[in-house]
C-alpha atoms as a PDB file:
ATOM      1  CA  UNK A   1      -1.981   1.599  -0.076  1.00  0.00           C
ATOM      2  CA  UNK A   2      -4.598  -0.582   1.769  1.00  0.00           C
ATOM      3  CA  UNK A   3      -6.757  -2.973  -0.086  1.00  0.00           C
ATOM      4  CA  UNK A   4     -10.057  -0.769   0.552  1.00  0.00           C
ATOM      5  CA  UNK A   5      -8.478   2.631  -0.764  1.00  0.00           C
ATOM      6  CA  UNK A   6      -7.697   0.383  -4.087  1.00  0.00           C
ATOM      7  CA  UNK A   7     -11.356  -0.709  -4.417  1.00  0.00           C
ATOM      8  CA  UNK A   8     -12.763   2.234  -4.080  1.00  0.00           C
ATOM      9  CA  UNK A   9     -10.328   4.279  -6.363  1.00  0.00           C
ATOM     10  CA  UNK A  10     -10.852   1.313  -8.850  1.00  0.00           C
ATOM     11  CA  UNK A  11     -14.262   1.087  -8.397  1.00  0.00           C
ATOM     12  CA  UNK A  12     -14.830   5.111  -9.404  1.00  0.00           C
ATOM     13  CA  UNK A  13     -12.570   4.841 -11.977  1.00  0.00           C
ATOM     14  CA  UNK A  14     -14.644   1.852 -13.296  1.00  0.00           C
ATOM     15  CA  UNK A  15     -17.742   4.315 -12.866  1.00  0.00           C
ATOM     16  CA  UNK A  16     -16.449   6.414 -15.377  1.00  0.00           C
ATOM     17  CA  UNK A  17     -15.183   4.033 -18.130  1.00  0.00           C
ATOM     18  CA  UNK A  18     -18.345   2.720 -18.235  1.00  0.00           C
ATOM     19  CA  UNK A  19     -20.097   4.365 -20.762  1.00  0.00           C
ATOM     20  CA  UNK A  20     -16.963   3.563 -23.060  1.00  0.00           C
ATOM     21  CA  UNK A  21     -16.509  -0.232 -21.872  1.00  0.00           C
ATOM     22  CA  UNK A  22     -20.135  -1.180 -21.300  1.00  0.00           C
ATOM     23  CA  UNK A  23     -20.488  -4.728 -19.804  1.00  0.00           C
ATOM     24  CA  UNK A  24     -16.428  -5.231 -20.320  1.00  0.00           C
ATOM     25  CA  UNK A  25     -16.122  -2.728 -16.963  1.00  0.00           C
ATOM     26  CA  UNK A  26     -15.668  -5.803 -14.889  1.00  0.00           C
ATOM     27  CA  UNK A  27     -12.171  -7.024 -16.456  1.00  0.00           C
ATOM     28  CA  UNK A  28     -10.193  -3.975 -15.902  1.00  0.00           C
ATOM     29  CA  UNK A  29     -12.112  -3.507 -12.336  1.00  0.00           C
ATOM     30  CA  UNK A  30     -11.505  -7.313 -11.689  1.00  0.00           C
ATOM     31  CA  UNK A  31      -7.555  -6.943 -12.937  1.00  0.00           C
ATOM     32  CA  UNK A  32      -7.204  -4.204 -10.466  1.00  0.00           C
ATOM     33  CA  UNK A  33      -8.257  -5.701  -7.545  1.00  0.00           C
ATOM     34  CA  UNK A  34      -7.004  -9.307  -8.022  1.00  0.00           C
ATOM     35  CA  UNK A  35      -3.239  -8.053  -8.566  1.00  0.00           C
ATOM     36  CA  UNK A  36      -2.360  -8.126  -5.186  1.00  0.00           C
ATOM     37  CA  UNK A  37      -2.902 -12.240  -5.313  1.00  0.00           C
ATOM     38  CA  UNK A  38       0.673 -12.124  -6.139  1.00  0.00           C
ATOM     39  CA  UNK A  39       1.667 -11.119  -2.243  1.00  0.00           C
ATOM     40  CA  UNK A  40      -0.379 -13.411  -0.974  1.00  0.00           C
ATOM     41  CA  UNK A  41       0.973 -16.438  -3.499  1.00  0.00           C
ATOM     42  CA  UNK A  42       4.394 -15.514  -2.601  1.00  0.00           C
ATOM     43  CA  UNK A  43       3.814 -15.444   1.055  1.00  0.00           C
ATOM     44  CA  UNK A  44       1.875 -19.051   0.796  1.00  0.00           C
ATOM     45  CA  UNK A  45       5.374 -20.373  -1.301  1.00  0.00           C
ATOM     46  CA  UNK A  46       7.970 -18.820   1.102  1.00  0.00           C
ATOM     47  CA  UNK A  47       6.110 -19.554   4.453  1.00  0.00           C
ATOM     48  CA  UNK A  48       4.492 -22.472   3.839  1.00  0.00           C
ATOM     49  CA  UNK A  49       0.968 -21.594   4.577  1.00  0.00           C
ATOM     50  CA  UNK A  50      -2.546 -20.728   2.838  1.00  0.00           C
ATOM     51  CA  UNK A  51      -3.341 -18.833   5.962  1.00  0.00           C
ATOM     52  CA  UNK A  52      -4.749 -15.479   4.528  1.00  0.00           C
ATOM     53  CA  UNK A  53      -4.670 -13.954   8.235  1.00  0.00           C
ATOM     54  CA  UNK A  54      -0.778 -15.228   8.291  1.00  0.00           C
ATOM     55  CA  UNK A  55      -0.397 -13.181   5.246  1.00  0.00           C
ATOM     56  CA  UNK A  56      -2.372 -10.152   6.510  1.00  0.00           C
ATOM     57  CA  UNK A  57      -0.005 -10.125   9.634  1.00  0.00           C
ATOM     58  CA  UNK A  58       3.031 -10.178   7.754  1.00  0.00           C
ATOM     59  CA  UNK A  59       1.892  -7.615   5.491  1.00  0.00           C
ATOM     60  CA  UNK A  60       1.005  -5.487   8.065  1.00  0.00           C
ATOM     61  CA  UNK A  61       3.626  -5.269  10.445  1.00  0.00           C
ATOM     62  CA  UNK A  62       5.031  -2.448  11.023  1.00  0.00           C
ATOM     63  CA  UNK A  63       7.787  -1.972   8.457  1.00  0.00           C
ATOM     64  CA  UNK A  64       7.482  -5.259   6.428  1.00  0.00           C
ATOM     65  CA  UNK A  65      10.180  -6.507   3.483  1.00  0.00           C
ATOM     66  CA  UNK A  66       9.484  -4.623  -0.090  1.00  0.00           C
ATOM     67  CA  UNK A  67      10.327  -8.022  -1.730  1.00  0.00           C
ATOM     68  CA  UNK A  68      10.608  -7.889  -5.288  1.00  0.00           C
ATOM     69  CA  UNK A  69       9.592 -11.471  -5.812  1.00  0.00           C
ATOM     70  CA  UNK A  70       6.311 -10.722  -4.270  1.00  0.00           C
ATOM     71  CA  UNK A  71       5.035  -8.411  -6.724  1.00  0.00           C
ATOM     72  CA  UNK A  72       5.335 -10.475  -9.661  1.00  0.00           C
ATOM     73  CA  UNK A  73       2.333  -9.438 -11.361  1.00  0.00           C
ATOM     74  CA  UNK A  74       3.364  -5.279 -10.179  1.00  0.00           C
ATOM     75  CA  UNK A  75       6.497  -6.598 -12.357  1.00  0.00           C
ATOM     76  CA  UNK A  76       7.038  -4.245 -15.696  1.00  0.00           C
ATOM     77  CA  UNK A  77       8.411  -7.410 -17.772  1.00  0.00           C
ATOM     78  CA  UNK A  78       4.861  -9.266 -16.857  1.00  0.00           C
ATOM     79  CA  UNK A  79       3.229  -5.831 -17.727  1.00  0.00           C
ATOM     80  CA  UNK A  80       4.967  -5.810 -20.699  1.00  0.00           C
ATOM     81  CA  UNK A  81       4.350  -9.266 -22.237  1.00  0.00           C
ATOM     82  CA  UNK A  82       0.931  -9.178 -21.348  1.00  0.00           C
ATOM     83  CA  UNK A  83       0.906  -5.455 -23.649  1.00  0.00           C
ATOM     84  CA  UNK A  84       2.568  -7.347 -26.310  1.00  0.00           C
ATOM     85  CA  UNK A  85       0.640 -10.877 -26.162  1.00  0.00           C
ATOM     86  CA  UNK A  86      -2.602  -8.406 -26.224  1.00  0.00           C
ATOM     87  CA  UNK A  87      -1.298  -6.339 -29.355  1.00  0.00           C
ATOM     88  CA  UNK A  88      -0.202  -9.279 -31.228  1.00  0.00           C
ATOM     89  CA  UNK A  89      -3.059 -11.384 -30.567  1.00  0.00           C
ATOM     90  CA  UNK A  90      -5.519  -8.079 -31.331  1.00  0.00           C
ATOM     91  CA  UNK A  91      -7.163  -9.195 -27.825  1.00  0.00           C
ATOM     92  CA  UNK A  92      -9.708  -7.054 -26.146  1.00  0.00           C
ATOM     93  CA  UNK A  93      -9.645  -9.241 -23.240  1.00  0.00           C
ATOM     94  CA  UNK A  94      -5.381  -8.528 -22.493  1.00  0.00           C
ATOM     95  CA  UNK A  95      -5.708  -4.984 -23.236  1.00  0.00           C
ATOM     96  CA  UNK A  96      -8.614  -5.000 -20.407  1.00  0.00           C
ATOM     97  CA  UNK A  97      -6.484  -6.703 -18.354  1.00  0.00           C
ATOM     98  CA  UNK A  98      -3.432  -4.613 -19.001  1.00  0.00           C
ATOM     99  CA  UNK A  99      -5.385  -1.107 -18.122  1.00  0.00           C
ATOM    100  CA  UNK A 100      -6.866  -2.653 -15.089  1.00  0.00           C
ATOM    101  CA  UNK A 101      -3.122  -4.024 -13.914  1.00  0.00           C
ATOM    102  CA  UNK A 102      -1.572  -0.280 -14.983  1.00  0.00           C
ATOM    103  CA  UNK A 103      -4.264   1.274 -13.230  1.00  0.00           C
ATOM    104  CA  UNK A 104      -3.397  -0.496  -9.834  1.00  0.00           C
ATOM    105  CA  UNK A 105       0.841  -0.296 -10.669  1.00  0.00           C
ATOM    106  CA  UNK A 106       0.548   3.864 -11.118  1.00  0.00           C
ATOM    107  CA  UNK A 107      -2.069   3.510  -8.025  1.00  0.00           C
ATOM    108  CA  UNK A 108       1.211   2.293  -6.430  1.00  0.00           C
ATOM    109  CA  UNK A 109       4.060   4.372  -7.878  1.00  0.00           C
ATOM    110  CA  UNK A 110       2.004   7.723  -6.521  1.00  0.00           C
ATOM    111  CA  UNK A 111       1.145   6.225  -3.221  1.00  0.00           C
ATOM    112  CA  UNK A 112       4.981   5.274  -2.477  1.00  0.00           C
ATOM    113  CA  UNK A 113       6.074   8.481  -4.036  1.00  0.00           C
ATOM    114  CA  UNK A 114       3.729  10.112  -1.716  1.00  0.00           C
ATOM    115  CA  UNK A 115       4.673   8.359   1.718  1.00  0.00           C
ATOM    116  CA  UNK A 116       8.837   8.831   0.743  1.00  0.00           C
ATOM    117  CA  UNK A 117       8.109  12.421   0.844  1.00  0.00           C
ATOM    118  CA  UNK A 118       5.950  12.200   4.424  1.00  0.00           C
ATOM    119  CA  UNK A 119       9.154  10.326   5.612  1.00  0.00           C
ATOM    120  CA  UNK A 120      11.467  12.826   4.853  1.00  0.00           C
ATOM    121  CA  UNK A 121       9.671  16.094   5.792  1.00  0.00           C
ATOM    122  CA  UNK A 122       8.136  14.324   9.396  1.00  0.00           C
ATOM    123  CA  UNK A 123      11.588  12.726  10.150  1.00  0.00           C
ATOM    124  CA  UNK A 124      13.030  16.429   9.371  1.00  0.00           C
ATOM    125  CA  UNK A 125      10.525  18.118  11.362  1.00  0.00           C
ATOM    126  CA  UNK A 126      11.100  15.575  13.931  1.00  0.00           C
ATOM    127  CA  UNK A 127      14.877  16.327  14.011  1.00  0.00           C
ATOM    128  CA  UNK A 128      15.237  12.574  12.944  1.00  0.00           C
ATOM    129  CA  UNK A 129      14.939  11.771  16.592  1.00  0.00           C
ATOM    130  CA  UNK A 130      12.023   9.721  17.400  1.00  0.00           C
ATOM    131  CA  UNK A 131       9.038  11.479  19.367  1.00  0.00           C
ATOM    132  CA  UNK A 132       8.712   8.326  21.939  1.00  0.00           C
ATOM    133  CA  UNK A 133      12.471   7.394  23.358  1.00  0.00           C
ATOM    134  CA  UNK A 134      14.205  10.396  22.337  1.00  0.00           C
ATOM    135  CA  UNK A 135      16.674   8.186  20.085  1.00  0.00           C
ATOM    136  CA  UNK A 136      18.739   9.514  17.077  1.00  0.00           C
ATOM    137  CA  UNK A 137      17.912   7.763  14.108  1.00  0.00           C
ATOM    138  CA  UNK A 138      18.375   8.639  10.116  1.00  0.00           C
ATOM    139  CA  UNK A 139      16.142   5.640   9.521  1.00  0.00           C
ATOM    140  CA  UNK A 140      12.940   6.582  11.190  1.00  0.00           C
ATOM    141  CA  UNK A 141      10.135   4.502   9.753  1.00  0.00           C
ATOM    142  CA  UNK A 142       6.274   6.179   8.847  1.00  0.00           C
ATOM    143  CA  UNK A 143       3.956   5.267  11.290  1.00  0.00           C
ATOM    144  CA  UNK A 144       0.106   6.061  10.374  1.00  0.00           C
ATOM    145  CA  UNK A 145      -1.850   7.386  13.523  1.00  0.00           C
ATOM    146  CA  UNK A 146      -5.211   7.259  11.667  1.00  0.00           C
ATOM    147  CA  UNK A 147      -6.682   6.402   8.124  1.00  0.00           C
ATOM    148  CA  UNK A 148      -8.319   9.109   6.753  1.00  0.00           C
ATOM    149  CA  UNK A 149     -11.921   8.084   6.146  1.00  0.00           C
ATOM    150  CA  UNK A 150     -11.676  10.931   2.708  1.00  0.00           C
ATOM    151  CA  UNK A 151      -9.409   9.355   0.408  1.00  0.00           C
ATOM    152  CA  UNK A 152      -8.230  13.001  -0.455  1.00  0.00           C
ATOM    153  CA  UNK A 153      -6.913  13.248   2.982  1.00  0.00           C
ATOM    154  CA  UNK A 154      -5.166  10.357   2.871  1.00  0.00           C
ATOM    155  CA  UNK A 155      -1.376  11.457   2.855  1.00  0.00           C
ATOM    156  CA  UNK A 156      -2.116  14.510   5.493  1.00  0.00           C
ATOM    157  CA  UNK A 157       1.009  14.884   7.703  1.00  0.00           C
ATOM    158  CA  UNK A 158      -1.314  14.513  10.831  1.00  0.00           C
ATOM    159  CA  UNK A 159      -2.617  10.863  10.084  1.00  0.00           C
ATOM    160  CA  UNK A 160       1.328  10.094  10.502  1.00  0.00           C
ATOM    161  CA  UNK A 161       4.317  10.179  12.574  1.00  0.00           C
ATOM    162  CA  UNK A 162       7.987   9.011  11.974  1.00  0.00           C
ATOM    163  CA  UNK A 163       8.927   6.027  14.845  1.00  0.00           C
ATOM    164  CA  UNK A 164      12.384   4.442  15.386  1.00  0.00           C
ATOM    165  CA  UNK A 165      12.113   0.799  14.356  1.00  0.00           C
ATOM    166  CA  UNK A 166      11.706  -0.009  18.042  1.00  0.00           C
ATOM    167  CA  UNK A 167       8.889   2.502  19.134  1.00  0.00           C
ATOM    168  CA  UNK A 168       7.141   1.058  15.665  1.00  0.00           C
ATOM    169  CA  UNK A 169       7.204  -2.325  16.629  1.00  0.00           C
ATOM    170  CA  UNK A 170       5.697  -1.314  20.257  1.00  0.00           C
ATOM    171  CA  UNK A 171       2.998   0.813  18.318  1.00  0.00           C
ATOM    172  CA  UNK A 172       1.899  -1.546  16.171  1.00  0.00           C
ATOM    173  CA  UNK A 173       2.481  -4.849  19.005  1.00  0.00           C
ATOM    174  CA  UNK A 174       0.455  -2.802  21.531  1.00  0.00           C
ATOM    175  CA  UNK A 175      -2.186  -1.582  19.634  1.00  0.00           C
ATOM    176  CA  UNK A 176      -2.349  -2.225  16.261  1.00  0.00           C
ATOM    177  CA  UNK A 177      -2.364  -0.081  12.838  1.00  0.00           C
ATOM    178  CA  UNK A 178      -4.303   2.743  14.094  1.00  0.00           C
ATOM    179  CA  UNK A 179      -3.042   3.887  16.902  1.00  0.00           C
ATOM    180  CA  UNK A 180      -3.121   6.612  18.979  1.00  0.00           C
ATOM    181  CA  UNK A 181      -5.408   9.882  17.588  1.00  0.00           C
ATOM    182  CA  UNK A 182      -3.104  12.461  15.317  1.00  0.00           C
ATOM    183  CA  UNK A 183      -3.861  14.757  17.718  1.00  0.00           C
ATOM    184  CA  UNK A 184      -2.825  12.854  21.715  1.00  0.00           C
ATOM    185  CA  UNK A 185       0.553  13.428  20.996  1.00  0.00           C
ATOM    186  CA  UNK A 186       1.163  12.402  24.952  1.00  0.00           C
ATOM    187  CA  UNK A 187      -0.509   8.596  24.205  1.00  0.00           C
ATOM    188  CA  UNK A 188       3.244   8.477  21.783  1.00  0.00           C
ATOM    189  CA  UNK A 189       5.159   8.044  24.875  1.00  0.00           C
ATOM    190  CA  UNK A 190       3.207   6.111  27.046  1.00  0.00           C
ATOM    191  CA  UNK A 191       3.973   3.388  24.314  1.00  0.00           C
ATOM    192  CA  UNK A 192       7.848   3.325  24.815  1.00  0.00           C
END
């Protein structure tokens, strides 16, 4: 899930705790957000850089590394000390925290759960043979065409297509994330 659909999807659901949290809104909102530091820490530590476009690159290519050691803070041991710490301590502030951090891990879990089933019915649509060369592959990889601007369209079978790991590389080398319209189906193979 990209960094804007989290803000906004944190930001309504913000919106409506607020009558209940008042002026504490901001932690939970704040916790949401800031979560993903943990990708970018990581990628600082292994690569030896505290270039944020570095980081955006490698997060963004085309079918980058679901390291565990990246999402630290995503991590259900963290999740769960920080429940305890804030029920043993009788802290307002960690339970804030906590529901903000939640918020953003089930945020996750549905958006994952959401693109695995994409996969499977475009690469069995497809035939698992990739649209651009023609190849065979069981392990096609998601490519999205276009993000949906309505965050309720946002898993729509047209915004995607399934790529071999080759034709996804190309996609994303020649013209980025969000290429070619849903709908040019022809633009697919002038990539390959």
């Amino acid at each position: 899930m990209q960094i804007q659909e989290h803000v906004k999807l944190s930001t309504a659901a913000a919106v409506i705790a607020l009558p209940v949290l008042k002026k504490d809104v901001w932690i939970p909102l704040a916790a949401s957000v800031l979560i993903d530091v943990d990708h970018y820490l990581w990628h600082a530590v292994t690569h030896r850089t505290l270039s944020l476009r570095a980081a955006i690159r490698y997060f963004g290519q085309a079918d980058p590394p679901q390291r565990p050691e990246a999402r630290l803070l995503h991590h259900p041991i963290v999740l769960g000390a920080l429940l305890f710490l804030g029920v043993r301590m009788r802290s307002r502030l960690f339970l804030l925290i906590l529901s903000g951090l939640l918020f953003h891990v089930s945020l996750d879990v549905i958006h994952t759960s959401q693109m695995r089933g994409l996969k499977r019915s475009l690469s069995e649509q497809a035939g698992f043979t990739c649209p651009v060369c023609g190849k065979y592959d069981e392990a096609l990889q998601l490519h999205t065409l276009h993000f949906a601007r309505n965050i309720f369209d946002r898993y729509n079978s047209r915004h995607f297509v399934v790529l071999c790991a080759t034709c996804h590389e190309k996609a994303h080398a020649s013209r980025g994330v969000g290429l070619p319209r849903p709908h040019d189906a022809e633009q697919l193979t002038k990539i390959g």
